[in-house]
PDB file of N, CA and C in Angstrom:
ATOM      1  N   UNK A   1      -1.701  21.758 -11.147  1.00  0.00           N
ATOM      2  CA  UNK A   1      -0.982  21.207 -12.265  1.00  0.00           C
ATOM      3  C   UNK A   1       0.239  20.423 -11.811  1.00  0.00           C
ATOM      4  N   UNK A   2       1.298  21.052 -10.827  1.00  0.00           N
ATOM      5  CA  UNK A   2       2.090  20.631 -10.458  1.00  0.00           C
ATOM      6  C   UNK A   2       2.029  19.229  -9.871  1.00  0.00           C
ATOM      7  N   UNK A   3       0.959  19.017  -9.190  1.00  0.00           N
ATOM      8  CA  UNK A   3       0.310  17.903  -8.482  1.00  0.00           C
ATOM      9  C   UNK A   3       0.396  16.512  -9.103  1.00  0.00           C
ATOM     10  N   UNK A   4      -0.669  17.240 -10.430  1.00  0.00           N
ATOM     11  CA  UNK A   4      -0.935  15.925 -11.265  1.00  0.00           C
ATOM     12  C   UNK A   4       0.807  15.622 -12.030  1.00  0.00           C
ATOM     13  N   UNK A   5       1.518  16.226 -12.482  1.00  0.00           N
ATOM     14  CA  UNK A   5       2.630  15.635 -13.140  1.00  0.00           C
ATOM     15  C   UNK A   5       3.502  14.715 -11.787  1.00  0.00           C
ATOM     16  N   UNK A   6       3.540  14.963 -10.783  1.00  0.00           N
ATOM     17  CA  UNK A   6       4.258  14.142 -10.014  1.00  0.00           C
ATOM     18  C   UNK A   6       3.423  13.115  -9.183  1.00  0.00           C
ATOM     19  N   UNK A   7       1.689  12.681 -10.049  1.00  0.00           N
ATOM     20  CA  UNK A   7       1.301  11.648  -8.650  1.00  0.00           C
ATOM     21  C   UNK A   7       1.320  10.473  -9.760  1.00  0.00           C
ATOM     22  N   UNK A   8       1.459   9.692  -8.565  1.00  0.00           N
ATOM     23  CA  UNK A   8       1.744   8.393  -8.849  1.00  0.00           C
ATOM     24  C   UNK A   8       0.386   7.957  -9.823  1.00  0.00           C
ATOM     25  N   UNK A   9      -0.707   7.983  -9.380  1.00  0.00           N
ATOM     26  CA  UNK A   9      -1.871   7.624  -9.848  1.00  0.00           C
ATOM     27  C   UNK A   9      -1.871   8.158 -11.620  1.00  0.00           C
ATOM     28  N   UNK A  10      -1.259   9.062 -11.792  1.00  0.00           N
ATOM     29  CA  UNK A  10      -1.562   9.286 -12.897  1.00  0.00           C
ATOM     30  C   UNK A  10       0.180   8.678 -14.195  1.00  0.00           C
ATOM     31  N   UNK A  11       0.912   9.058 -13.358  1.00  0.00           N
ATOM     32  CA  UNK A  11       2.227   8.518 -13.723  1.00  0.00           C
ATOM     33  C   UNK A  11       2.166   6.911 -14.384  1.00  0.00           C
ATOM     34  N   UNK A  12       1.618   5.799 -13.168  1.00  0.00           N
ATOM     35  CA  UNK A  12       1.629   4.754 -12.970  1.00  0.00           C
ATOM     36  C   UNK A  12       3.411   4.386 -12.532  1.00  0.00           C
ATOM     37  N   UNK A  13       3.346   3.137 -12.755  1.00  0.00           N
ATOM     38  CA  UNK A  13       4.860   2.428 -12.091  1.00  0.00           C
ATOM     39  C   UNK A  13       5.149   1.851 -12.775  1.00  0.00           C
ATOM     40  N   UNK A  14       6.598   1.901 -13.420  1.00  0.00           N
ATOM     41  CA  UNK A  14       7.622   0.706 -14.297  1.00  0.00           C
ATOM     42  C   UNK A  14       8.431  -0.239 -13.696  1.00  0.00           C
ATOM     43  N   UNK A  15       8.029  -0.189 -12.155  1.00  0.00           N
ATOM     44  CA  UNK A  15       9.254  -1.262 -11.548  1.00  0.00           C
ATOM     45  C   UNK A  15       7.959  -2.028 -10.349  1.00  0.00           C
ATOM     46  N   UNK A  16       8.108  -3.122 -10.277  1.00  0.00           N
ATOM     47  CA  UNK A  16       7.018  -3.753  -9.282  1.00  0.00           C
ATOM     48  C   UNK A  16       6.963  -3.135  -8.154  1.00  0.00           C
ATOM     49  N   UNK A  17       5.806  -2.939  -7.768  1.00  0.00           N
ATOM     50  CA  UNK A  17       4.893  -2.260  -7.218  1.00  0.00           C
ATOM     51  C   UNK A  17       3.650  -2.783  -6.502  1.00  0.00           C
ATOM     52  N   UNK A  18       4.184  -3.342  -4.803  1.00  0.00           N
ATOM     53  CA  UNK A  18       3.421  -3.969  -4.178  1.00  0.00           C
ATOM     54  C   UNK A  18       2.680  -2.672  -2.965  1.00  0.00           C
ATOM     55  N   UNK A  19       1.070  -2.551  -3.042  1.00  0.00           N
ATOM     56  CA  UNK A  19       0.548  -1.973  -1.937  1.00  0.00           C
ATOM     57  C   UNK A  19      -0.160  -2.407  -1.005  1.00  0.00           C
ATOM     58  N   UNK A  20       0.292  -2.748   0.315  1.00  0.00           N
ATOM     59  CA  UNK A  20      -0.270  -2.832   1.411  1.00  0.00           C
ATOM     60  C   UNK A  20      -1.544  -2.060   1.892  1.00  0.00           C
ATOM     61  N   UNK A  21      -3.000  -2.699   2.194  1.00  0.00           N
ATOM     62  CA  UNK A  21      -3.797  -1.799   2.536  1.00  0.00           C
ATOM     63  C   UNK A  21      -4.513  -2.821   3.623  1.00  0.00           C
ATOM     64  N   UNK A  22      -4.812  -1.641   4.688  1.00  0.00           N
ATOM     65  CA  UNK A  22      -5.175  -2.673   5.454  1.00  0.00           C
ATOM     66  C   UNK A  22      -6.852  -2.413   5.344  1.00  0.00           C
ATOM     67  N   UNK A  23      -7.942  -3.583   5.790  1.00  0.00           N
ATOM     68  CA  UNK A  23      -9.096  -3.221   5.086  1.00  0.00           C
ATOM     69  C   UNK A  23      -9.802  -2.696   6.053  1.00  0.00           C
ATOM     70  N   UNK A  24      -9.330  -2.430   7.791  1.00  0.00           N
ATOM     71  CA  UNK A  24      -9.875  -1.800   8.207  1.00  0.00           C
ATOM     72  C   UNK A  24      -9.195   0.032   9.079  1.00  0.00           C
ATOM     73  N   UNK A  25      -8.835  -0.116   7.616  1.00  0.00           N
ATOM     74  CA  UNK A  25      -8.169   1.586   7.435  1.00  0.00           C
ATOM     75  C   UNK A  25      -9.234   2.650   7.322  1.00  0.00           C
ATOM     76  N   UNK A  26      -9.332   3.371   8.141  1.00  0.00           N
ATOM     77  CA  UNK A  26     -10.186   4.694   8.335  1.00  0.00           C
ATOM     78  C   UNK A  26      -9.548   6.222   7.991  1.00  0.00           C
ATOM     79  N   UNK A  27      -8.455   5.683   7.488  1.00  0.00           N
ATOM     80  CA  UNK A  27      -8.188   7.205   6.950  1.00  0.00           C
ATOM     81  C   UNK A  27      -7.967   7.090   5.292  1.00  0.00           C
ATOM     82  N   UNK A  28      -7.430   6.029   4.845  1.00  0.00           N
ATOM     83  CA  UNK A  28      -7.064   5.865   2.778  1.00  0.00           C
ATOM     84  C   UNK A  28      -8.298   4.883   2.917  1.00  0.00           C
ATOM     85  N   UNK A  29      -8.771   5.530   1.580  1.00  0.00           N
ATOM     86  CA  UNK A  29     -10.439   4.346   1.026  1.00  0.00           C
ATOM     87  C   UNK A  29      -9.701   3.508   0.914  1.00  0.00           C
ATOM     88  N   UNK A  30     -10.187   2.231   0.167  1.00  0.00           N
ATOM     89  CA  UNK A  30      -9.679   1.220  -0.601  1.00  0.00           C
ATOM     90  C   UNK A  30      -9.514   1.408  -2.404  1.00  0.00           C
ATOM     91  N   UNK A  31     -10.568   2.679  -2.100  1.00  0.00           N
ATOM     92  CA  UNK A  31     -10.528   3.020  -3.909  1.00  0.00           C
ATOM     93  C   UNK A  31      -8.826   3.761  -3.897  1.00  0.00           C
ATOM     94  N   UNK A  32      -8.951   4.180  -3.373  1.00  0.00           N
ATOM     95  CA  UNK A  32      -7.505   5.214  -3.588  1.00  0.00           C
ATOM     96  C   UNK A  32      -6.123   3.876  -3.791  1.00  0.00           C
ATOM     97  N   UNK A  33      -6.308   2.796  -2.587  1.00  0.00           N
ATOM     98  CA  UNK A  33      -5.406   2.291  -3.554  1.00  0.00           C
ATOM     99  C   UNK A  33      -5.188   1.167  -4.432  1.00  0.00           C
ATOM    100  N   UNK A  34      -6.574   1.731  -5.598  1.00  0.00           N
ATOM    101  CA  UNK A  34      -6.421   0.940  -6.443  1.00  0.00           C
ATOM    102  C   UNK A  34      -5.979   1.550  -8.342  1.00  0.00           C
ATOM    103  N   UNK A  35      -6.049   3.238  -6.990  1.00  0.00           N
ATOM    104  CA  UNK A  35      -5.399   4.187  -8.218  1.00  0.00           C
ATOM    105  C   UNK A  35      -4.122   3.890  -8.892  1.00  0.00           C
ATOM    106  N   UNK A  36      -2.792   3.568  -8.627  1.00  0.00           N
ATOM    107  CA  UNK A  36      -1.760   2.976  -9.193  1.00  0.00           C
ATOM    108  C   UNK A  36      -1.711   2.000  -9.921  1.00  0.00           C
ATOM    109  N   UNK A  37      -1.339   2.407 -11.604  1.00  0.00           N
ATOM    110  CA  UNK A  37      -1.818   1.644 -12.239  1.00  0.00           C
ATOM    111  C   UNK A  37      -0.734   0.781 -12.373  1.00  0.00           C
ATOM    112  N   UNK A  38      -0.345  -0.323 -12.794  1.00  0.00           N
ATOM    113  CA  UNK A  38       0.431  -1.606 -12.744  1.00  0.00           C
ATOM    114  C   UNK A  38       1.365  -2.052 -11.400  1.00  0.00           C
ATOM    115  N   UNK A  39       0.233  -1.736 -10.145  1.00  0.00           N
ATOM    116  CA  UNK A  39       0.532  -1.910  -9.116  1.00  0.00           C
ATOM    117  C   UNK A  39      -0.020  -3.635  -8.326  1.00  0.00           C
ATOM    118  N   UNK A  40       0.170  -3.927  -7.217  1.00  0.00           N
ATOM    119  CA  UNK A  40      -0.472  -4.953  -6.982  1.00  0.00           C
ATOM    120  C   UNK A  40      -0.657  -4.591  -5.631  1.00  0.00           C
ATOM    121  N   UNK A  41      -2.249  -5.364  -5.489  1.00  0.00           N
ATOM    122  CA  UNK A  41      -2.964  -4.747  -4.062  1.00  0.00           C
ATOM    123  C   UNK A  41      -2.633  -5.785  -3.056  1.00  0.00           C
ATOM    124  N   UNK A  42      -2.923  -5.448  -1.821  1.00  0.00           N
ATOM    125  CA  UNK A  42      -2.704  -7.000  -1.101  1.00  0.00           C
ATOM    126  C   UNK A  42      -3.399  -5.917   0.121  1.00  0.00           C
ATOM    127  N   UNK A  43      -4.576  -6.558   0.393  1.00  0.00           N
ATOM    128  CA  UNK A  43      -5.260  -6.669   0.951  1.00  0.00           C
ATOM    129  C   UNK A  43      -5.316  -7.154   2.637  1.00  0.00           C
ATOM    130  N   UNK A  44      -5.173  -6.325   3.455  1.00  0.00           N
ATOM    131  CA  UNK A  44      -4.384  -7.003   5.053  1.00  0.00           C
ATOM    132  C   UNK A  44      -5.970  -7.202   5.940  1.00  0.00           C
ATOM    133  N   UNK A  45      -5.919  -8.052   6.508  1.00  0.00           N
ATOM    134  CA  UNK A  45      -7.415  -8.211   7.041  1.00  0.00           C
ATOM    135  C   UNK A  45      -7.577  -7.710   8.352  1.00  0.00           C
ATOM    136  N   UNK A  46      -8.607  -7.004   8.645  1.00  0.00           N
ATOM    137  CA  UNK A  46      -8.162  -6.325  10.301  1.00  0.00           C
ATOM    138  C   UNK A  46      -7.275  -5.480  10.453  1.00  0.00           C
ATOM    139  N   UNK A  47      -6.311  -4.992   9.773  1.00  0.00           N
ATOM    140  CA  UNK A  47      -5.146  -3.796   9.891  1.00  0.00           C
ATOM    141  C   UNK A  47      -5.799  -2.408   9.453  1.00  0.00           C
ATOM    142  N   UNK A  48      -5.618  -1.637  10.625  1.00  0.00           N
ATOM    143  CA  UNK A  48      -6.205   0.163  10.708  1.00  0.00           C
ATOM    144  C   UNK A  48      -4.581   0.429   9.801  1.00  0.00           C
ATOM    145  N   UNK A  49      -4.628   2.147   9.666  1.00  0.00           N
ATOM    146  CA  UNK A  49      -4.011   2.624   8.996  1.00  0.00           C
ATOM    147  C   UNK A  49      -2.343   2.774   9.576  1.00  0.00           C
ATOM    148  N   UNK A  50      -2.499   2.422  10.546  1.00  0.00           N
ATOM    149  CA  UNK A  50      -0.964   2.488  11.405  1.00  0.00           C
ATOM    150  C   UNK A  50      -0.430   1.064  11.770  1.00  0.00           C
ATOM    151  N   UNK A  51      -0.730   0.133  11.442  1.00  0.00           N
ATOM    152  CA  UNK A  51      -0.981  -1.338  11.895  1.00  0.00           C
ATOM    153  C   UNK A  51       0.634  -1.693  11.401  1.00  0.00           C
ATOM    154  N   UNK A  52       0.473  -1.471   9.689  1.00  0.00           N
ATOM    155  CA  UNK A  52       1.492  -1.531   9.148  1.00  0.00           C
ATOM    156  C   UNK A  52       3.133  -0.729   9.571  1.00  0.00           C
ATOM    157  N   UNK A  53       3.180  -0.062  10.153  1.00  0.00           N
ATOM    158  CA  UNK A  53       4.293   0.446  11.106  1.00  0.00           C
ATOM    159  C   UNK A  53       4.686   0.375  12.599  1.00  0.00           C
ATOM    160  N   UNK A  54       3.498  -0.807  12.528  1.00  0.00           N
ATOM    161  CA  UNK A  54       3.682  -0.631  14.566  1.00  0.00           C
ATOM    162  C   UNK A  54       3.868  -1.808  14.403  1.00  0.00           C
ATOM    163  N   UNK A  55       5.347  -1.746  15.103  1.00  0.00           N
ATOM    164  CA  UNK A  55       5.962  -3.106  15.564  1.00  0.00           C
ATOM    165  C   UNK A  55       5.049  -4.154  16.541  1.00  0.00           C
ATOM    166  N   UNK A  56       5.061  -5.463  16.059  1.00  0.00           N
ATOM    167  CA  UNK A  56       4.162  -6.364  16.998  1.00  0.00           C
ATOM    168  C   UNK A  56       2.718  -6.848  16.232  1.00  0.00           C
ATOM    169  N   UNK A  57       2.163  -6.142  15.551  1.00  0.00           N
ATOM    170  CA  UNK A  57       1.239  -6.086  14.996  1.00  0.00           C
ATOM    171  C   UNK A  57       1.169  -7.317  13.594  1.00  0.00           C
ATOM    172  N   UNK A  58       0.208  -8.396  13.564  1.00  0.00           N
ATOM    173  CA  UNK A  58       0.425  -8.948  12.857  1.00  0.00           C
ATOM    174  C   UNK A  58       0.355  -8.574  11.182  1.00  0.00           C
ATOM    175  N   UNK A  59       0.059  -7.078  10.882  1.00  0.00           N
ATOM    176  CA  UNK A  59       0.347  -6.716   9.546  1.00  0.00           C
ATOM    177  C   UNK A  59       1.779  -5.827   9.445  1.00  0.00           C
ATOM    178  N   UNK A  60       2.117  -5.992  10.743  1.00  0.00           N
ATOM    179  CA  UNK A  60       3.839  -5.211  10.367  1.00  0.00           C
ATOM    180  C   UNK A  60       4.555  -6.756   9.834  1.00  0.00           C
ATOM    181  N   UNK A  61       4.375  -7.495  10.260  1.00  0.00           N
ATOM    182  CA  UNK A  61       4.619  -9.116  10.019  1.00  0.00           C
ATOM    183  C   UNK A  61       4.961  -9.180   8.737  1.00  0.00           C
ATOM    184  N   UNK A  62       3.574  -9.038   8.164  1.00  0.00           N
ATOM    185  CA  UNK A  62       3.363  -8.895   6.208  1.00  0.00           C
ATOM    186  C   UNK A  62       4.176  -8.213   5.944  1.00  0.00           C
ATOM    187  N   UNK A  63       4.034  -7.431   6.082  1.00  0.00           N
ATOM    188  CA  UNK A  63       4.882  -5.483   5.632  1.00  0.00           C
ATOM    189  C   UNK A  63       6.482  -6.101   5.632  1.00  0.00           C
ATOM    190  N   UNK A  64       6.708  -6.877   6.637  1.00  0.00           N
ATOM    191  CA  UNK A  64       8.052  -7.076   6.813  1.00  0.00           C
ATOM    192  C   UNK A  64       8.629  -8.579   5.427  1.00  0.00           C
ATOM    193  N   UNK A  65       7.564  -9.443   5.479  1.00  0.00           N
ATOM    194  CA  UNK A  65       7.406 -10.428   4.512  1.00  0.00           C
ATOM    195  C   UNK A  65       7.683 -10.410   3.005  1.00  0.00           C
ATOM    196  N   UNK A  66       7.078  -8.837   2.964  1.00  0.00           N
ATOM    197  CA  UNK A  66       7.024  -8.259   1.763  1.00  0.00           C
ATOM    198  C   UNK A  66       8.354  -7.709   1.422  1.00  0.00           C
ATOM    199  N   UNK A  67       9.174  -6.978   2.120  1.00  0.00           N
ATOM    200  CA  UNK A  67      10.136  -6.438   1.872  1.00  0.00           C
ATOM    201  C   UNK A  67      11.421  -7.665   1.735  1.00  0.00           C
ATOM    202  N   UNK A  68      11.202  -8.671   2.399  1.00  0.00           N
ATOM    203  CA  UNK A  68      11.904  -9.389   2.592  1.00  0.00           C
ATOM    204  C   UNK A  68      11.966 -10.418   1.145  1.00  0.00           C
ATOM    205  N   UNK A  69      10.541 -10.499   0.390  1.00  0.00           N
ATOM    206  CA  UNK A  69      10.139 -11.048  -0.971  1.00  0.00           C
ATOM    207  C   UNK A  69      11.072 -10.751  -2.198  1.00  0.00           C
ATOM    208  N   UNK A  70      11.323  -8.973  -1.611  1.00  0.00           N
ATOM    209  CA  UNK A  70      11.742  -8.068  -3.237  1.00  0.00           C
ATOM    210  C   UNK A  70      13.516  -7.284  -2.576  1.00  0.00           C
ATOM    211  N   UNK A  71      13.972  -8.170  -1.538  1.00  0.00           N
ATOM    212  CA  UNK A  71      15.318  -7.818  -0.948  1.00  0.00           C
ATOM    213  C   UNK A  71      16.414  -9.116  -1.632  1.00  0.00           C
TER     214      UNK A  71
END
């Protein structure tokens, strides 16, 4: 019970809400993040699930692009 009142998926989001997924992630499906509802997907091509935090990597690039969009 506790679960469901604090997940996002069921909550949804009132403030923009960009998710990074990379499409060759082996640990989060792609369904999972399309659970957040008034979220926006963005789709990284070739990025595993750590891609996005490892410096050098051309989807830390994005990741960094992104933050830099909504700063």
């Amino acid at each position: 019970m506790r679960y469901a009142q604090a997940s996002p998926a069921e909550l949804g989001t009132s403030v923009p809400t960009v998710l990074l997924h990379g499409d060759a992630d082996s640990i989060v499906s792609p369904e999972q993040a399309t659970m957040l509802s008034g979220a926006t997907l963005r789709r990284i091509e070739a990025a595993g699930h750590f891609d996005l935090i490892h410096p050098g990597t051309p989807a830390f690039g994005l990741l960094l692009a992104e933050i830099e969009c909504i700063l």
